[in-house]
PDB file of N, CA and C in Angstrom:
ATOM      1  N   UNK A   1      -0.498  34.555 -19.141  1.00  0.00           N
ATOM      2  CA  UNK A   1      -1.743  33.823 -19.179  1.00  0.00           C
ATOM      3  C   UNK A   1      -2.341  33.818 -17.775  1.00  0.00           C
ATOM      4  N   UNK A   2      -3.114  34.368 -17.735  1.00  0.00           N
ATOM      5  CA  UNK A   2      -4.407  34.121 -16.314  1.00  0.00           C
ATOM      6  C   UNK A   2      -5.400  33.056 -16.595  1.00  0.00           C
ATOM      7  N   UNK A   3      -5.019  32.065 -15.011  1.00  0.00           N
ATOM      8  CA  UNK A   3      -5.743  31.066 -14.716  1.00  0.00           C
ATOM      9  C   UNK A   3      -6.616  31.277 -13.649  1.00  0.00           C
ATOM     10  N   UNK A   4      -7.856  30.974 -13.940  1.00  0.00           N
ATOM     11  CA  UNK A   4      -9.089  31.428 -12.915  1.00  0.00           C
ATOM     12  C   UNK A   4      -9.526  30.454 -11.573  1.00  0.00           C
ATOM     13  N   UNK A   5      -9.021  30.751 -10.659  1.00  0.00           N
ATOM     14  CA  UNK A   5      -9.021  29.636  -9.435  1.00  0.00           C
ATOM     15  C   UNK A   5     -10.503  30.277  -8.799  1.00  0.00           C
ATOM     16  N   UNK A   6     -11.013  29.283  -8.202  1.00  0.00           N
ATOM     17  CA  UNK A   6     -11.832  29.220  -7.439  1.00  0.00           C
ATOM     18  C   UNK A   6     -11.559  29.056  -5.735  1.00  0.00           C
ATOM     19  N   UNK A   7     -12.736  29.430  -5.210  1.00  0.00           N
ATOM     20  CA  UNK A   7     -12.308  29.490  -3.561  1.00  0.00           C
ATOM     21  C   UNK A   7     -12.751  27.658  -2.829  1.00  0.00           C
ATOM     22  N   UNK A   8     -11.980  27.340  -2.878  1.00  0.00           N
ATOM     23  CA  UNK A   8     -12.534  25.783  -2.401  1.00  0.00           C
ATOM     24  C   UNK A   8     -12.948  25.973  -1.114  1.00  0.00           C
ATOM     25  N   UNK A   9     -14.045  25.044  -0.084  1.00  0.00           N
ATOM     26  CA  UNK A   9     -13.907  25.316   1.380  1.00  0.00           C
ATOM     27  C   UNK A   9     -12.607  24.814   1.579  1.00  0.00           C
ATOM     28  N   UNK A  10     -12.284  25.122   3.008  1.00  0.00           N
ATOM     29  CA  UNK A  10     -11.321  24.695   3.602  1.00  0.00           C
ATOM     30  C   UNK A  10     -11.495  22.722   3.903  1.00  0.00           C
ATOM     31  N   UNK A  11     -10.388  22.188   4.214  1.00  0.00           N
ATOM     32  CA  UNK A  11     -10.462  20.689   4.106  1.00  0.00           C
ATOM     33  C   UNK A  11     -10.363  20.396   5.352  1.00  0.00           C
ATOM     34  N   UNK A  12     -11.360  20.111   6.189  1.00  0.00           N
ATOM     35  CA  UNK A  12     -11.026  18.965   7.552  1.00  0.00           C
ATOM     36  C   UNK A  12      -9.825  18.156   8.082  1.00  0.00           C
ATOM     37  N   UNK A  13      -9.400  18.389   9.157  1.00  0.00           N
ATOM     38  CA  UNK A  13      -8.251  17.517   9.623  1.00  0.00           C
ATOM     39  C   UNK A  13      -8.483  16.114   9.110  1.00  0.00           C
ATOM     40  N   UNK A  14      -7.694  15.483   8.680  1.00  0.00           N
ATOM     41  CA  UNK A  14      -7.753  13.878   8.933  1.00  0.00           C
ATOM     42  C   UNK A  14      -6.745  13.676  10.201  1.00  0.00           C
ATOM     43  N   UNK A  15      -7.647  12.604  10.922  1.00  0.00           N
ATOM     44  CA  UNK A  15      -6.734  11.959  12.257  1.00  0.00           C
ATOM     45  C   UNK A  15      -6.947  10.857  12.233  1.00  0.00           C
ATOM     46  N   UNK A  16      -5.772   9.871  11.926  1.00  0.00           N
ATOM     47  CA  UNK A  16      -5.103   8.593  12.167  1.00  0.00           C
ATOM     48  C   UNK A  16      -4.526   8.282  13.369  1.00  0.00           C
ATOM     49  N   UNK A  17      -5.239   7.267  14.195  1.00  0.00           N
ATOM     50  CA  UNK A  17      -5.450   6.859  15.328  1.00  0.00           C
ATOM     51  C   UNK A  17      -4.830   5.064  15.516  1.00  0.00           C
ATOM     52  N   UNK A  18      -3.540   5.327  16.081  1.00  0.00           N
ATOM     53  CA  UNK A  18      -3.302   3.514  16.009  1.00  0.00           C
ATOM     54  C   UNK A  18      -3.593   3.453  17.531  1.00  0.00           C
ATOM     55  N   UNK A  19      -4.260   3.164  18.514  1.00  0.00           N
ATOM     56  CA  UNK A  19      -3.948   3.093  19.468  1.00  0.00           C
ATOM     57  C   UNK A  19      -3.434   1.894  20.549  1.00  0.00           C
ATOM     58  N   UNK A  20      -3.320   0.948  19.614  1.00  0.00           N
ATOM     59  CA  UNK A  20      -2.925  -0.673  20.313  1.00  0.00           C
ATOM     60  C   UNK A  20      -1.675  -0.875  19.149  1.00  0.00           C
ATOM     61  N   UNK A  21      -1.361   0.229  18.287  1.00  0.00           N
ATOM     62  CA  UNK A  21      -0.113   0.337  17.260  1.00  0.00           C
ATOM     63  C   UNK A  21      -0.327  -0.516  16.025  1.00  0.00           C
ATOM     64  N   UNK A  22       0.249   0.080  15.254  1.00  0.00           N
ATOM     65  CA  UNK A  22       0.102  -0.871  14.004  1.00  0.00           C
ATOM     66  C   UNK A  22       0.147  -2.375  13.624  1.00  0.00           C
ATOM     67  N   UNK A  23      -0.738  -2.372  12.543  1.00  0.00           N
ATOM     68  CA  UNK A  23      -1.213  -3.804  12.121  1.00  0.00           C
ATOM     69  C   UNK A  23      -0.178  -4.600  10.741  1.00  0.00           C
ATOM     70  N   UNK A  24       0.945  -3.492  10.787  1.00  0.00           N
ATOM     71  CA  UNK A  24       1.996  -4.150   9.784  1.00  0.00           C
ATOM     72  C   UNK A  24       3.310  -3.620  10.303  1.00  0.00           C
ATOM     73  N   UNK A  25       4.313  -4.384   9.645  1.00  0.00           N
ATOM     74  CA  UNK A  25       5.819  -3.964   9.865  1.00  0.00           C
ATOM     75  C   UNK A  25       6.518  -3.825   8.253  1.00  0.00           C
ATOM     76  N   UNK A  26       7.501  -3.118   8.117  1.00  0.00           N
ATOM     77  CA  UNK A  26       9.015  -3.023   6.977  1.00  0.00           C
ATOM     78  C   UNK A  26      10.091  -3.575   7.570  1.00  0.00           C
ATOM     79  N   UNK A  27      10.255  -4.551   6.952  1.00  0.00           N
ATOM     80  CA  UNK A  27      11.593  -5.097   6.658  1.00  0.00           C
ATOM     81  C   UNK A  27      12.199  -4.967   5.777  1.00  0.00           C
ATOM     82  N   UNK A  28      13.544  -4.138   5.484  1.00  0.00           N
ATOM     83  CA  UNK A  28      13.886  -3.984   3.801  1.00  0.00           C
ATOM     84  C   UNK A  28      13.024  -3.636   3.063  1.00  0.00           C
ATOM     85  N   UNK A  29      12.286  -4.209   2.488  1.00  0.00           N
ATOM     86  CA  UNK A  29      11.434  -3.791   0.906  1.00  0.00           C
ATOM     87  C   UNK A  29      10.606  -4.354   1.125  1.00  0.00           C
ATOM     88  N   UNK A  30      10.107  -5.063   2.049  1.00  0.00           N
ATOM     89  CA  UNK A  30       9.150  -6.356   2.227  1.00  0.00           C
ATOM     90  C   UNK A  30       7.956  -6.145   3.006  1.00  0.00           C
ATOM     91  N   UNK A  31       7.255  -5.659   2.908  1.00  0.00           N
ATOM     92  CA  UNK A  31       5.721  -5.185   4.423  1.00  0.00           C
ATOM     93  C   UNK A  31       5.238  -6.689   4.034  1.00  0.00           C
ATOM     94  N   UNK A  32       5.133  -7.034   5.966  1.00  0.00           N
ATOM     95  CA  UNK A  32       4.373  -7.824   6.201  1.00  0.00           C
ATOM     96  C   UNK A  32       2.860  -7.484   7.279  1.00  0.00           C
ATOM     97  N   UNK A  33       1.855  -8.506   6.556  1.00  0.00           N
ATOM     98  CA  UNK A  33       0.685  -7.483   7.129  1.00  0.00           C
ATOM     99  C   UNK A  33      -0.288  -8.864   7.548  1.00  0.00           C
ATOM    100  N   UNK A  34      -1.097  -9.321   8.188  1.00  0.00           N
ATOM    101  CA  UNK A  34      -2.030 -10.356   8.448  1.00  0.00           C
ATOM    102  C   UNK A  34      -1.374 -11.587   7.804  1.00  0.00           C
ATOM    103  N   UNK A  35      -0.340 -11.820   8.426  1.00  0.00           N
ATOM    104  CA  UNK A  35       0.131 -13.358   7.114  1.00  0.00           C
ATOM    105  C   UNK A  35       0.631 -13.276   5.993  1.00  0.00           C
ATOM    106  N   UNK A  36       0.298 -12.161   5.455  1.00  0.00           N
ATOM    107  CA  UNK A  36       0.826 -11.660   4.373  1.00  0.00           C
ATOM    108  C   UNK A  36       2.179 -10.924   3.823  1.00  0.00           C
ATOM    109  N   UNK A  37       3.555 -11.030   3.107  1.00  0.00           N
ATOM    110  CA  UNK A  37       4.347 -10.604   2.767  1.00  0.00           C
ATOM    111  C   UNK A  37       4.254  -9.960   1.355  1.00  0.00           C
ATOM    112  N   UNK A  38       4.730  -9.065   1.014  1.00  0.00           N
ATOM    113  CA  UNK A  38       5.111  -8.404  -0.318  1.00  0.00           C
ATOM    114  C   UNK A  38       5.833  -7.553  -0.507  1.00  0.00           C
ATOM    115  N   UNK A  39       6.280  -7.261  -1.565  1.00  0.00           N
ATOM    116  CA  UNK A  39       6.548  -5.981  -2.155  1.00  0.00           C
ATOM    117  C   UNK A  39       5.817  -5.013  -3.135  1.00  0.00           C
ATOM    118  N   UNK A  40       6.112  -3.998  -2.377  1.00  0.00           N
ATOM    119  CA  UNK A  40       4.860  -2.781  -3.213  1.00  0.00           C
ATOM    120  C   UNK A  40       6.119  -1.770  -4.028  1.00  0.00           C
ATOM    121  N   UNK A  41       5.733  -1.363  -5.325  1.00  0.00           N
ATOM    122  CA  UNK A  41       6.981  -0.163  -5.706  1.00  0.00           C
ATOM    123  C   UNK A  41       5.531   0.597  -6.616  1.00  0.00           C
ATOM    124  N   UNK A  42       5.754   1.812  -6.330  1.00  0.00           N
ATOM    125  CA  UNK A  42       5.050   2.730  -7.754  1.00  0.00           C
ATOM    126  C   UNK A  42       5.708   3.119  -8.580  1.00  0.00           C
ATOM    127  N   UNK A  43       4.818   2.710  -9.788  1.00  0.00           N
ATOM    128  CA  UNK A  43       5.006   2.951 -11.325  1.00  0.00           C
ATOM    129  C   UNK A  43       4.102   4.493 -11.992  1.00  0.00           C
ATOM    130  N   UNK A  44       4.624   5.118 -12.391  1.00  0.00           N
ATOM    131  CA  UNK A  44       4.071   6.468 -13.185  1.00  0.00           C
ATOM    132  C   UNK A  44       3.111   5.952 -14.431  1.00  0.00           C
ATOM    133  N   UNK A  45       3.437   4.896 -14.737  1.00  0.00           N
ATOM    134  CA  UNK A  45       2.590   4.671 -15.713  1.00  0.00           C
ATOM    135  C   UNK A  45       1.150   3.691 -15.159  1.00  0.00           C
ATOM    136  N   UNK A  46       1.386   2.500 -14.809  1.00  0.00           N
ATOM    137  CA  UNK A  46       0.582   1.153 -14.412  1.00  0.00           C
ATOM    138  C   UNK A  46      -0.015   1.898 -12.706  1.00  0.00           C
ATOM    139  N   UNK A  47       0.223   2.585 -11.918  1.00  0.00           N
ATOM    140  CA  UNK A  47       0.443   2.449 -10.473  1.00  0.00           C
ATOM    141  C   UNK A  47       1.560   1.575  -9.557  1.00  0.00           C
ATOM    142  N   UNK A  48       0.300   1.619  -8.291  1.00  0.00           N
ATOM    143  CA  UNK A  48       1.120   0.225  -7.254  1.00  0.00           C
ATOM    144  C   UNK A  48       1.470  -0.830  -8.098  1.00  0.00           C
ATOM    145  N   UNK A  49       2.360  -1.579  -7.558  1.00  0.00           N
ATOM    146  CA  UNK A  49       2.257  -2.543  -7.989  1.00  0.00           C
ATOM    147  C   UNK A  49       3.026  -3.673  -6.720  1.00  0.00           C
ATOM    148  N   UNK A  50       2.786  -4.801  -7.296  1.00  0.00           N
ATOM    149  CA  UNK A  50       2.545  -5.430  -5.543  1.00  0.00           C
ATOM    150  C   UNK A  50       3.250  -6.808  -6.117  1.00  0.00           C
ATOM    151  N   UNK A  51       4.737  -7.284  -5.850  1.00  0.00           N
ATOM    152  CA  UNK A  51       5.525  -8.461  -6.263  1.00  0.00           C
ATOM    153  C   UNK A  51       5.941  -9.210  -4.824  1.00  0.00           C
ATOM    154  N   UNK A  52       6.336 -10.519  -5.823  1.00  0.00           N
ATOM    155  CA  UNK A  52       6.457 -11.740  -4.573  1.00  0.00           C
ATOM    156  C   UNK A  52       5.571 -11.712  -3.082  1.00  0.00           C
ATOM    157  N   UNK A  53       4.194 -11.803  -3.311  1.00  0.00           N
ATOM    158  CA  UNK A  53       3.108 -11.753  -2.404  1.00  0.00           C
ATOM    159  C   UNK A  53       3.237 -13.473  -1.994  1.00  0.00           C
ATOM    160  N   UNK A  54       3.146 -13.594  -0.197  1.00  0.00           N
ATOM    161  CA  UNK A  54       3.171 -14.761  -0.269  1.00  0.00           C
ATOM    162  C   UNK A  54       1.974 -14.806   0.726  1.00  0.00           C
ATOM    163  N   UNK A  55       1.261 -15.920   1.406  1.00  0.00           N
ATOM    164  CA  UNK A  55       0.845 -15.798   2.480  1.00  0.00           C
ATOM    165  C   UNK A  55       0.965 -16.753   3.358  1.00  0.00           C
ATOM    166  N   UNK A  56       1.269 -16.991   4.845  1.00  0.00           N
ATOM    167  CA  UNK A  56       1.613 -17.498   5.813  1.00  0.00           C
ATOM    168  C   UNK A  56       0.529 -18.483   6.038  1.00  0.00           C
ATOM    169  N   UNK A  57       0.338 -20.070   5.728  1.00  0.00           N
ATOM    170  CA  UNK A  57      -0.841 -20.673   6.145  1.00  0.00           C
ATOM    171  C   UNK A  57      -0.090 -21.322   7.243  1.00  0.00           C
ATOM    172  N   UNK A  58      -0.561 -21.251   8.338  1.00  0.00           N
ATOM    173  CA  UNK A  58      -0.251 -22.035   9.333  1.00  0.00           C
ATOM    174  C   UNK A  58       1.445 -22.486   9.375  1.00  0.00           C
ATOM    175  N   UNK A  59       2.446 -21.550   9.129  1.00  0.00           N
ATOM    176  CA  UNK A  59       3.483 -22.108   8.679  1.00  0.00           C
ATOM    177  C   UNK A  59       4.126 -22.343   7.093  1.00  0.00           C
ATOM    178  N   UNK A  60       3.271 -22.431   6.836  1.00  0.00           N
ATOM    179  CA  UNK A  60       3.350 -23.312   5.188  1.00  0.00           C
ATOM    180  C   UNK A  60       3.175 -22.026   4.688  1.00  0.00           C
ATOM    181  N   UNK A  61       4.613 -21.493   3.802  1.00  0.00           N
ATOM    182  CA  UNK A  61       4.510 -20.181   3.125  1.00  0.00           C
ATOM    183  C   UNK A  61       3.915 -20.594   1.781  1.00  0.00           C
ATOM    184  N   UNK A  62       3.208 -19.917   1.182  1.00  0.00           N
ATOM    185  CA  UNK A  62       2.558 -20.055  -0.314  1.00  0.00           C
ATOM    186  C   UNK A  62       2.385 -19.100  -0.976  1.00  0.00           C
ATOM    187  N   UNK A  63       2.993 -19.489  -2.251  1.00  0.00           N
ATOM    188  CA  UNK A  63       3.339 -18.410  -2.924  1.00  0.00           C
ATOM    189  C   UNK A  63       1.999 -17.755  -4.076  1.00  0.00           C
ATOM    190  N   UNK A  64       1.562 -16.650  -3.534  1.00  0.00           N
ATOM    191  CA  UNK A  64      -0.035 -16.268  -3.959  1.00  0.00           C
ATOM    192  C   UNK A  64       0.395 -15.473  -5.862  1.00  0.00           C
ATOM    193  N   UNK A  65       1.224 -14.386  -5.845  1.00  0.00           N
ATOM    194  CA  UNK A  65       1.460 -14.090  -7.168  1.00  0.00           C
ATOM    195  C   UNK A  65       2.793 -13.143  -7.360  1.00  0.00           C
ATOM    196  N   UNK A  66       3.405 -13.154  -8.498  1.00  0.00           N
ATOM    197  CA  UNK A  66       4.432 -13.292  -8.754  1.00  0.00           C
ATOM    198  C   UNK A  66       4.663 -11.514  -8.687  1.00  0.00           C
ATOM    199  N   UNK A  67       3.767 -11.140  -9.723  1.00  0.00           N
ATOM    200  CA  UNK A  67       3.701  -9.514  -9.873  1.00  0.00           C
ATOM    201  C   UNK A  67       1.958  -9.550 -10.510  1.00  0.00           C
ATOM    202  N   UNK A  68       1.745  -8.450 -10.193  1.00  0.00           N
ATOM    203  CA  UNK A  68       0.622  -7.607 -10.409  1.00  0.00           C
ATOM    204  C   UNK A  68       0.596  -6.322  -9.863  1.00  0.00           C
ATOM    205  N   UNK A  69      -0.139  -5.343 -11.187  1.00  0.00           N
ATOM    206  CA  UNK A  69      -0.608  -4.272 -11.001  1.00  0.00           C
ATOM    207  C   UNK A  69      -2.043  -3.731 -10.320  1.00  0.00           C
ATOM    208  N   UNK A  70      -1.708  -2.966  -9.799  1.00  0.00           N
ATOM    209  CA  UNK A  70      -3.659  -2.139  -9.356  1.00  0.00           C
ATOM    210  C   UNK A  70      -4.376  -1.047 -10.005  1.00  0.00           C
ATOM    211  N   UNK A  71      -3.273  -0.815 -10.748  1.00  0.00           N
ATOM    212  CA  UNK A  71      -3.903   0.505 -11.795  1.00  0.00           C
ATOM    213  C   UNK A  71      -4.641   0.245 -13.088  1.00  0.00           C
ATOM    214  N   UNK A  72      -4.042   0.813 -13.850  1.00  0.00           N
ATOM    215  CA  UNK A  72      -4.909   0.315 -15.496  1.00  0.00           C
ATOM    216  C   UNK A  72      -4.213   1.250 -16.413  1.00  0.00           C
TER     217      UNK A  72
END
């Protein structure tokens, strides 16, 4: 079977630039990012999906949602 490809242009560098270094860390399973903690795992079916999200108020951890998906 012959499949008919086309000539795409060529694709531009992407350049990712931290220069004062990144705005999150990994701990174990856990990225913490602006106050924010979670866990992210991908699913083949649903997508990301993003569990035990908490966020840092002034100290006072609060617990924002349990699990949720981003896909559909």
């Amino acid at each position: 079977m012959m499949v008919a490809t086309r000539n795409a242009p060529a694709v531009k560098p992407l350049d990712i630039t931290e220069p004062e270094g990144k705005n999150y860390t990994i701990t174990g399973d856990t990225i913490h990012w602006q106050n924010w903690d979670f866990h992210l795992r991908l699913n083949s079916r649903v997508g990301p999906i993003l569990s035990t999200v908490t966020y840092n108020d002034n100290g006072t951890k609060r617990q924002v949602m349990y699990e949720g998906s981003l896909g559909g």
